[in-house]
C-alpha atoms as a PDB file:
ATOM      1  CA  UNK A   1     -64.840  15.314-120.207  1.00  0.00           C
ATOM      2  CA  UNK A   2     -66.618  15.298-116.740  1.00  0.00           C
ATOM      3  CA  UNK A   3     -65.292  13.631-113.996  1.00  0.00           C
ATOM      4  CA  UNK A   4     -68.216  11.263-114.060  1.00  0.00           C
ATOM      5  CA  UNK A   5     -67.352  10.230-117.783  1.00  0.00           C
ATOM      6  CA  UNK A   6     -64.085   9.768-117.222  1.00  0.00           C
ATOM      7  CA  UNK A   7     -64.905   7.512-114.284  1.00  0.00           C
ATOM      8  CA  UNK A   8     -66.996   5.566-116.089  1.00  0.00           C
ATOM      9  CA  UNK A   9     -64.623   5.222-119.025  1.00  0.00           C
ATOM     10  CA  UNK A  10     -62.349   4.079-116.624  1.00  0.00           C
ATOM     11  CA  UNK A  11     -64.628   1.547-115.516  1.00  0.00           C
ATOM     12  CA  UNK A  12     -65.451   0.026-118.668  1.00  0.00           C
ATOM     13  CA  UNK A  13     -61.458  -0.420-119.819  1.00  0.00           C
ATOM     14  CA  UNK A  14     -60.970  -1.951-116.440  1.00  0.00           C
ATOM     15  CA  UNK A  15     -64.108  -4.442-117.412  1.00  0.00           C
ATOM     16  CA  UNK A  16     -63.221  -4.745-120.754  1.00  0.00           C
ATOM     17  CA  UNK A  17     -59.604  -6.150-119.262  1.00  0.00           C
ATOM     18  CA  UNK A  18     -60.873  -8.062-117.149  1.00  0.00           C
ATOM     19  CA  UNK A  19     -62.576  -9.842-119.797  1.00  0.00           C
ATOM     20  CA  UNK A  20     -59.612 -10.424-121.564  1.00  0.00           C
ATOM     21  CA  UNK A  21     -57.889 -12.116-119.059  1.00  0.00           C
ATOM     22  CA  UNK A  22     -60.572 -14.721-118.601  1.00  0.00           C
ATOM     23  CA  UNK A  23     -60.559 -15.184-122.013  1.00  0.00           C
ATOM     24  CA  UNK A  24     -56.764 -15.356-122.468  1.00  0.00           C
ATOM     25  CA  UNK A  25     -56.694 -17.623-118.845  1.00  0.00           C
ATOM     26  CA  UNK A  26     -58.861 -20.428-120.909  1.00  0.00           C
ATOM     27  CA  UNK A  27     -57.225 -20.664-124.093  1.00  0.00           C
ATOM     28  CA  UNK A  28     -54.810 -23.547-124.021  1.00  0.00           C
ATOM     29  CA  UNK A  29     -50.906 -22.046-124.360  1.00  0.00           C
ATOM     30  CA  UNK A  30     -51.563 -18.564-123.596  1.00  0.00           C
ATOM     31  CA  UNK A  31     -48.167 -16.734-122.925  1.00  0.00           C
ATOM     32  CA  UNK A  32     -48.110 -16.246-118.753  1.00  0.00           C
ATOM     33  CA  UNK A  33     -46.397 -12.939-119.718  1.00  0.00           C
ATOM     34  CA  UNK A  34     -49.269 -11.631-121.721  1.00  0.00           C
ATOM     35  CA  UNK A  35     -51.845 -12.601-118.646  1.00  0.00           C
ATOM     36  CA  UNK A  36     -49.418 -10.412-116.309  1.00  0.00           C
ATOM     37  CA  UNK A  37     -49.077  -7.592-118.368  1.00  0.00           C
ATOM     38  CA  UNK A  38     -53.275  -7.517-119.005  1.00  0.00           C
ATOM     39  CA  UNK A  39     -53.178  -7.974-115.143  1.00  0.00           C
ATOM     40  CA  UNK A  40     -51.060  -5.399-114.148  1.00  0.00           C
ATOM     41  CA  UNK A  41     -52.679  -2.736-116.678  1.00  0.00           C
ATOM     42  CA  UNK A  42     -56.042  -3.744-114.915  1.00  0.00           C
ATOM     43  CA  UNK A  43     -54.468  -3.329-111.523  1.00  0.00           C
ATOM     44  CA  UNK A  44     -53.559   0.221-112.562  1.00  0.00           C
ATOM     45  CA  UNK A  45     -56.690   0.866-113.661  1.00  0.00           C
ATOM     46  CA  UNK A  46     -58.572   0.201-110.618  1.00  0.00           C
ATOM     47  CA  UNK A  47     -56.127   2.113-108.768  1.00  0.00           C
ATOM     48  CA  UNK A  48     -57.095   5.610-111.000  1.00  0.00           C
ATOM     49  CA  UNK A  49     -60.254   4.466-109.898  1.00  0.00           C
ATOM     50  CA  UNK A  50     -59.622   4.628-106.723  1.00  0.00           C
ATOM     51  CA  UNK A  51     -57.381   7.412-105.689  1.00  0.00           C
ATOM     52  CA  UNK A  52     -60.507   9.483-108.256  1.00  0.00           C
ATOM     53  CA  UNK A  53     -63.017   8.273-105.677  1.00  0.00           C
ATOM     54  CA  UNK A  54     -65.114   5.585-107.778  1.00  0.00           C
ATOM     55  CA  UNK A  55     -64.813   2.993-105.934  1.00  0.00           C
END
């Protein structure tokens, strides 16, 4: 895998996330836990990203 694909791979599980949380952020008696977790994977994400030079 090129470094561009796995950039962009990276990109689209950190969107993909990010989606999630929204989604799990609106439903009534969503476990705060569960929102952190989804958080904290995203954060880590975006931080591959980053030290990879795609931001």
């Amino acid at each position: 895998m090129t470094m561009s694909a796995h950039l962009q791979e990276l990109r689209r599980k950190h969107q993909t996330l990010s989606e999630q949380v929204d989604k799990e952020q609106r439903s009534p008696g969503t476990d705060a836990l569960a929102i952190a977790e989804l958080k904290k994977k995203k954060l880590k994400l975006k931080e591959e990203i980053s030290r990879l030079g795609g931001v």
